[in-house]
Protein backbone atom coordinates (compact mmCIF):
# COMPACT_ATOMS: atom_id res chain seq x y z
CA UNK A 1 71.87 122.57 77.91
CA UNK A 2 74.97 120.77 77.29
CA UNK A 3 75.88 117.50 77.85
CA UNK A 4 78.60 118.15 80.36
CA UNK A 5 76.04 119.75 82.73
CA UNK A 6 73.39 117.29 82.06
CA UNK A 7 76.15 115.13 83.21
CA UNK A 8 76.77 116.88 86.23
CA UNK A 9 73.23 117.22 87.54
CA UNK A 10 72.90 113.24 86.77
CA UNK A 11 75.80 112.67 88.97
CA UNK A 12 74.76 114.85 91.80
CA UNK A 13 71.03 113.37 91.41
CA UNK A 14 72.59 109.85 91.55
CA UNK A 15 74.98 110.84 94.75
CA UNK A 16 71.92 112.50 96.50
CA UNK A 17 69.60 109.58 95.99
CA UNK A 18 72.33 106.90 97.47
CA UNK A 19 72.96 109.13 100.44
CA UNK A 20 69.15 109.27 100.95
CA UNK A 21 68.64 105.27 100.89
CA UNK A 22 71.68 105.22 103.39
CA UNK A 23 70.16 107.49 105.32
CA UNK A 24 67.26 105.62 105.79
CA UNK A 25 68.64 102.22 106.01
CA UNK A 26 70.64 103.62 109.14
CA UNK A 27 67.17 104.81 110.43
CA UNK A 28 65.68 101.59 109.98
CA UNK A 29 68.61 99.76 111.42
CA UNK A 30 69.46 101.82 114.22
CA UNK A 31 71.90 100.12 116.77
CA UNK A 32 70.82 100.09 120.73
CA UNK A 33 73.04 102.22 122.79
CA UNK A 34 74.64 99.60 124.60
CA UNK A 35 75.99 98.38 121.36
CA UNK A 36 77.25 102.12 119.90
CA UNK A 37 79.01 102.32 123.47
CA UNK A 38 80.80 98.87 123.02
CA UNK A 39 82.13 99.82 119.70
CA UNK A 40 83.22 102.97 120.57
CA UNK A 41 85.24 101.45 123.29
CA UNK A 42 87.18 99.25 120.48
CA UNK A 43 87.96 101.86 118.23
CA UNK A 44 91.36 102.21 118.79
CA UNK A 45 92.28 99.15 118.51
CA UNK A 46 90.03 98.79 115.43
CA UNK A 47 91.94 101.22 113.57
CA UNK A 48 95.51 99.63 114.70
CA UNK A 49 93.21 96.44 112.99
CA UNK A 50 92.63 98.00 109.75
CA UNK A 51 96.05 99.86 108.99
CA UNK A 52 97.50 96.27 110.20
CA UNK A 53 94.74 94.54 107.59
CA UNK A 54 95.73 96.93 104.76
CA UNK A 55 99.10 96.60 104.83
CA UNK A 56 99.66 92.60 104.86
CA UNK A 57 100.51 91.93 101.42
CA UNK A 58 99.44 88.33 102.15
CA UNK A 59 95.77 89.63 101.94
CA UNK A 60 94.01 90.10 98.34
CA UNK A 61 94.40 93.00 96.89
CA UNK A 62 91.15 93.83 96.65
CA UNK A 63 90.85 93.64 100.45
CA UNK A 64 93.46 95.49 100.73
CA UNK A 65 92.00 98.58 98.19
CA UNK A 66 88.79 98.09 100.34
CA UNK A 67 90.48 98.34 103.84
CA UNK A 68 92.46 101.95 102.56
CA UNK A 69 89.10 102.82 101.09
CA UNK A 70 87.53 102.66 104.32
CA UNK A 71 90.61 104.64 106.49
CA UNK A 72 90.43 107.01 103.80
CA UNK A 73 86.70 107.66 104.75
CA UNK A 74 87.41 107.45 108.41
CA UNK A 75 90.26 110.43 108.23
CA UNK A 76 87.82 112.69 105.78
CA UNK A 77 85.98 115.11 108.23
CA UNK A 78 82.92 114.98 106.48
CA UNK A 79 80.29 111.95 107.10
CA UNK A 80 77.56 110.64 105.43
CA UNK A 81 75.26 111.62 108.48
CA UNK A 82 76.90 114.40 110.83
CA UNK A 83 78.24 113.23 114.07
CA UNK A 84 76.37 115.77 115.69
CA UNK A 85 72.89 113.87 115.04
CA UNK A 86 72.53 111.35 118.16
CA UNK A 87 73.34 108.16 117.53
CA UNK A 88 72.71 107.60 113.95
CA UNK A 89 75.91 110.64 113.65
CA UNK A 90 78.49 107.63 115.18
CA UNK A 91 76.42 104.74 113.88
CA UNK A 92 77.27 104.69 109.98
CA UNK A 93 80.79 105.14 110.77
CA UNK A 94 80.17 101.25 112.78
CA UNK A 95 77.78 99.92 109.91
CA UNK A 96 80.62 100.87 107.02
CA UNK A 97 83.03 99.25 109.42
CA UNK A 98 81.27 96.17 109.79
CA UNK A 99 80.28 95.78 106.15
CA UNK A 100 84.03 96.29 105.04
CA UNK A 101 85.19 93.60 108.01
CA UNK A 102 82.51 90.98 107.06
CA UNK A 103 83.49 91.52 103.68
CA UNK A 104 87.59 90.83 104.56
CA UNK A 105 86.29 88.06 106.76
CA UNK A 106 84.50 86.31 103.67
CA UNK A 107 87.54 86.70 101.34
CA UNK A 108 90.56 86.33 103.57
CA UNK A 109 88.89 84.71 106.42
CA UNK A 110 88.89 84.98 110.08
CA UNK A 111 91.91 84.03 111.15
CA UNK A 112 93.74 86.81 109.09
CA UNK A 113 91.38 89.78 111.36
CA UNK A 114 92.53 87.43 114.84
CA UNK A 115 96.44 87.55 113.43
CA UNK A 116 96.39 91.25 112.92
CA UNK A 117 93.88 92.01 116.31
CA UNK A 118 95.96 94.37 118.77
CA UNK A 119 93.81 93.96 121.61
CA UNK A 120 92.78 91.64 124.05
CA UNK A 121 90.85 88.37 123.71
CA UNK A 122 87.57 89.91 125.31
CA UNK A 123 87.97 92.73 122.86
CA UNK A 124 88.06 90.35 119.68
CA UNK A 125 85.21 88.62 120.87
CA UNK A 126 83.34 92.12 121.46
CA UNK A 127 84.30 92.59 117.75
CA UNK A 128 83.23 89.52 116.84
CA UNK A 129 79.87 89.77 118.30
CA UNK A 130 79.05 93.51 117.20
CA UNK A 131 80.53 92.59 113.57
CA UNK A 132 78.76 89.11 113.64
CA UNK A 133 82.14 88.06 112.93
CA UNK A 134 82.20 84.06 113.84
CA UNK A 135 79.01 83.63 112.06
């Protein structure tokens, strides 16, 4: 066989076994449906967030590669787990999300998310809770 598709097959082995331990790292860590509601409730104002994030050139740019990453992913119509599979279909769209935030919180720090937050106060707090945010 030749290397090329020894190549391939290691590749697609590789990307099959990630998106199996994601898979059951979302089982394991599967969010309460009070929690999935809340978030879906900010998402518009989460997105305004993260285009707003992205686009400050004040941030790093490595926050700011992260943040398009992650609308990239959001626009793509394909998910890691399909939204048609209850709750865990919405839920690693929310657990990306909140890895990428905690992650822009720890390098560019809180009060750059609050700056660029569209909503209201109780809505940022609701973020900050369900992110883990002011932690």
């Amino acid at each position: 066989m030749a290397w090329w598709w020894q190549l391939l097959i290691s590749i697609g082995v590789a990307l099959l076994l990630i998106w199996l331990a994601l898979l059951i790292a979302l089982l394991v860590a599967k969010p309460d449906k009070a929690q999935l509601k809340e978030a879906l409730r900010l998402l518009p104002d989460l997105l305004r967030l993260l285009r707003r994030l992205a686009g400050d050139p004040a941030l790093p740019r490595g926050v700011r590669i992260r943040l398009g990453l992650l609308l990239a992913y959001l626009a793509i119509p394909f998910d890691l787990i399909p939204d048609f599979i209850p709750i865990l279909g919405y839920a690693d769209d929310a657990i990306i999300i909140t890895a990428v935030l905690r992650s822009t919180v720890r390098r560019a720090g809180l009060d750059a998310v609050r700056k660029h937050w569209p909503g209201t106060d109780d809505g940022f707090a609701a973020l900050s809770r369900l992110t883990g945010l002011n932690r």
